[in-house]
Protein backbone atom coordinates (compact mmCIF):
# COMPACT_ATOMS: atom_id res chain seq x y z
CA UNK A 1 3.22 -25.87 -4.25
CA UNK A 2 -0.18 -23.84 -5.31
CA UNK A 3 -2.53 -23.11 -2.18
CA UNK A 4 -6.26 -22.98 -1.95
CA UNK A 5 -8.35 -19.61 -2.04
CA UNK A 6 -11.16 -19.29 0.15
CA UNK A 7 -13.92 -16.85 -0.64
CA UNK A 8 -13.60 -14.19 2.32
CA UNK A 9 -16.11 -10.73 2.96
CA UNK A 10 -16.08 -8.49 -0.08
CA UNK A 11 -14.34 -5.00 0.18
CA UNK A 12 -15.02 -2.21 -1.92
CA UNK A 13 -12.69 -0.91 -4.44
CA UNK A 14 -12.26 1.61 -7.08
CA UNK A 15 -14.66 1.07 -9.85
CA UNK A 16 -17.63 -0.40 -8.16
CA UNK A 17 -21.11 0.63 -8.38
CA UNK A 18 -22.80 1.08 -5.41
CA UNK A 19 -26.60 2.36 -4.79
CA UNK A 20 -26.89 4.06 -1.32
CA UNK A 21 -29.84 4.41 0.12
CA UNK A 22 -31.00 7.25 3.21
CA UNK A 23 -34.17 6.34 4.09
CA UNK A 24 -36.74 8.87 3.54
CA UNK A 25 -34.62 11.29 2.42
CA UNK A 26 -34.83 10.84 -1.79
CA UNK A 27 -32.63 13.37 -2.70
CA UNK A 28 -29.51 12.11 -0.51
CA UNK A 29 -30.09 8.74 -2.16
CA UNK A 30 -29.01 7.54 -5.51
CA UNK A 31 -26.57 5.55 -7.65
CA UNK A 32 -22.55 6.61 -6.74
CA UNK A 33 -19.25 5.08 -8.19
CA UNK A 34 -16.00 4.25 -5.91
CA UNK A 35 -13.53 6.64 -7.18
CA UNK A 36 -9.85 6.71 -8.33
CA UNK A 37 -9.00 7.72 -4.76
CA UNK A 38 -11.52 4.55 -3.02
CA UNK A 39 -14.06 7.21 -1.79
CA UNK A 40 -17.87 8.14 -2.25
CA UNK A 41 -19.15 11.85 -3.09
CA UNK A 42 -22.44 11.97 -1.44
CA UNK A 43 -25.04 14.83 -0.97
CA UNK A 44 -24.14 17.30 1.90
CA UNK A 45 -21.36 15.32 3.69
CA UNK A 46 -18.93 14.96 0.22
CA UNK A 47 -16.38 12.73 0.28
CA UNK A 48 -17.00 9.64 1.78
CA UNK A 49 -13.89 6.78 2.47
CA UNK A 50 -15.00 3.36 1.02
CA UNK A 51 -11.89 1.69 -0.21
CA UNK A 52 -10.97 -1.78 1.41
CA UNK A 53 -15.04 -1.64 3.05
CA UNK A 54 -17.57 -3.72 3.88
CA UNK A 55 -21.00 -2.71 2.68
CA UNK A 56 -22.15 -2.44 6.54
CA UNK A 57 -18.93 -0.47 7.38
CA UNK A 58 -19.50 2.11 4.84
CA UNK A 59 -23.16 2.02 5.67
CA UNK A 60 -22.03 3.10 9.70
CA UNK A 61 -19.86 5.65 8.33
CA UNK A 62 -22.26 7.45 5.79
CA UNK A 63 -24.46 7.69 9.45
CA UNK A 64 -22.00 8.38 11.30
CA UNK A 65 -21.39 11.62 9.20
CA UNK A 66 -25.25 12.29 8.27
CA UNK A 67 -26.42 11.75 11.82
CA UNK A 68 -27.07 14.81 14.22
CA UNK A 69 -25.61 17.31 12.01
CA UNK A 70 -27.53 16.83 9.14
CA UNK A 71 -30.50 13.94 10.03
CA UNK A 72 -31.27 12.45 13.16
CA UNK A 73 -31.18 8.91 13.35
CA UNK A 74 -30.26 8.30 9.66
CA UNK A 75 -30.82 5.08 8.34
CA UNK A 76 -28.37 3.75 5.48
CA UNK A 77 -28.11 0.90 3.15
CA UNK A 78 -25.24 0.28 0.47
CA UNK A 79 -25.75 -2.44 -1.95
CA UNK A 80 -23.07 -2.99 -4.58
CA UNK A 81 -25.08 -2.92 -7.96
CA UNK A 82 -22.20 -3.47 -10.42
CA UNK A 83 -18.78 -5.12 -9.44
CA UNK A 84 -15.36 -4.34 -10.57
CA UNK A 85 -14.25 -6.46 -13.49
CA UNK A 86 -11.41 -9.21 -13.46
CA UNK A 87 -9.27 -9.97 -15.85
CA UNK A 88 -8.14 -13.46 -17.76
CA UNK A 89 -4.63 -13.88 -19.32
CA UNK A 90 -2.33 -16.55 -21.13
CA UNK A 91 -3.80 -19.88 -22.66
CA UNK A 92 -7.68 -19.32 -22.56
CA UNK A 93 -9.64 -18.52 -25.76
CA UNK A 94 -10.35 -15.32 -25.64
CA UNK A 95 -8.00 -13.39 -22.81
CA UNK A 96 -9.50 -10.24 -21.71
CA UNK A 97 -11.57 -8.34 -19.47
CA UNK A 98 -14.85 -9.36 -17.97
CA UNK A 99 -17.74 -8.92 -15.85
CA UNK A 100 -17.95 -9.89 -12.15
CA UNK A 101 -20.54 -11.94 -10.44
CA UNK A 102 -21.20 -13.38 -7.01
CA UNK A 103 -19.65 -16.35 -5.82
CA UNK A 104 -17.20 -16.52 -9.21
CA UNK A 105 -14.81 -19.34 -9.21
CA UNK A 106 -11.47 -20.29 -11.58
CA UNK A 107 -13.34 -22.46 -13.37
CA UNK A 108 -16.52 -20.07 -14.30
CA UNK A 109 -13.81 -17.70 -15.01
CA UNK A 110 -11.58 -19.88 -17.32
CA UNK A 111 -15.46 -20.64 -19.18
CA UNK A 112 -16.40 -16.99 -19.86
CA UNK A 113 -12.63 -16.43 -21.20
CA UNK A 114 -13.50 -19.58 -24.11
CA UNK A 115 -12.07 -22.05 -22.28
CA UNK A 116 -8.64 -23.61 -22.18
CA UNK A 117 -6.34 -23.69 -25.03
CA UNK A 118 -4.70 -27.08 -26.14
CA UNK A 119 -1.26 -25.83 -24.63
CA UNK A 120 -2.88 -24.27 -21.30
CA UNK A 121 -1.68 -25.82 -17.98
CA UNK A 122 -4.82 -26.95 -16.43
CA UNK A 123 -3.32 -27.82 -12.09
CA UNK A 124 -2.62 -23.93 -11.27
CA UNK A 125 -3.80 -20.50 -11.95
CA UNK A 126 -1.76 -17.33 -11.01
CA UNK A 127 -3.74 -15.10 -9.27
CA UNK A 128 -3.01 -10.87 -9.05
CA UNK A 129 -5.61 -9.29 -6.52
CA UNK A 130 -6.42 -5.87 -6.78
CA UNK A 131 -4.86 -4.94 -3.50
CA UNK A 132 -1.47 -6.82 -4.31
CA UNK A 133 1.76 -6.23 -6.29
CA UNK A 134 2.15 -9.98 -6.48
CA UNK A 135 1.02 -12.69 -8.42
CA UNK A 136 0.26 -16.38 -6.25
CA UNK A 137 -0.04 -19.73 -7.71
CA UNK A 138 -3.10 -21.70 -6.64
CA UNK A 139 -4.98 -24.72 -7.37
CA UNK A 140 -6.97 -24.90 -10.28
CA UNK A 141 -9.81 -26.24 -9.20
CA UNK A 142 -13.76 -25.99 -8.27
CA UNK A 143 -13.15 -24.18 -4.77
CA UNK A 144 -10.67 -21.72 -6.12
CA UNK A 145 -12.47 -18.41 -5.59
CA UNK A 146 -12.23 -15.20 -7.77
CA UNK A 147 -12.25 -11.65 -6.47
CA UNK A 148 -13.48 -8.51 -8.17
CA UNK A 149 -10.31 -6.65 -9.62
CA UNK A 150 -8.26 -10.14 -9.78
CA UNK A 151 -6.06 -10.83 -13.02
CA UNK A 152 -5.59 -14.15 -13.53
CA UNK A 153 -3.32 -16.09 -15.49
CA UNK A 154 -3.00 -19.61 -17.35
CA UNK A 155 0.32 -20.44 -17.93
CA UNK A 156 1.73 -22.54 -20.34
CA UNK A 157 2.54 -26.46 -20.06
CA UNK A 158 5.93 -27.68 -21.22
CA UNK A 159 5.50 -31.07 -23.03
């Protein structure tokens, strides 16, 4: 029936904050969003790919691109300041949108939305990632793992 959901490497995604730092170099350093289109406009190299990411891959390409043209032997670091939100539907308290944060699970998630409602189904969530057109039952439990951009939802139990 419902499967598990194991917490994998994070990949960037439109909407996330990210603050790149190029060592000594101040003024190619600063705080940049991942845009509608899942890339970075940086100082002197422009539009940067970031979308589906790792924080070291984008790091490699932003040197990639600064180094020998522009700096030699750049040194980068990308740390994600502010995640993309998820989202919480069906039979919680208060269904909506909110804030990401490392290591999120189900349960944390099902807590921040004002918990279950007397009706809510409390054995599976439905889970939409970001990077999917489909929605996957899983277990609703303490391993369950939530991704940045997810939409869950609670269904409802029939009596």
């Amino acid at each position: 029936m419902a499967e598990t959901r194991a917490v994998s490497a994070y990949t960037l995604g439109t909407g996330d904050q990210l603050r790149i730092n190029v060592y000594g170099h101040q003024d190619l350093s600063g705080e940049f969003e991942v845009d509608g289109t899942g890339a970075v406009s940086l100082p002197l190299v422009g539009q940067v790919d970031a979308l589906g990411l790792t924080t070291p891959q984008l790091e490699s390409k932003i040197v990639e691109k600064l180094d020998g043209d522009y700096i030699l032997n750049p040194r980068v670091s990308v740390e994600v300041t502010n995640y993309r939100p998820y989202y919480v539907l069906g039979e919680v308290g208060s269904p909506g949108e909110y804030p990401y944060s490392s290591g999120l699970t189900v349960l944390n998630a099902v807590a921040a939305a004002g918990g279950f409602t007397y009706r809510a189904k409390k054995n599976v969530v439905f889970i939409k990632s970001a990077d999917s057109n489909k929605e996957v039952a899983y277990r609703l439990d303490t391993s369950t793992a939530v991704k940045p951009g997810d939409t869950l939802r609670i269904e409802e139990r029939i009596f």
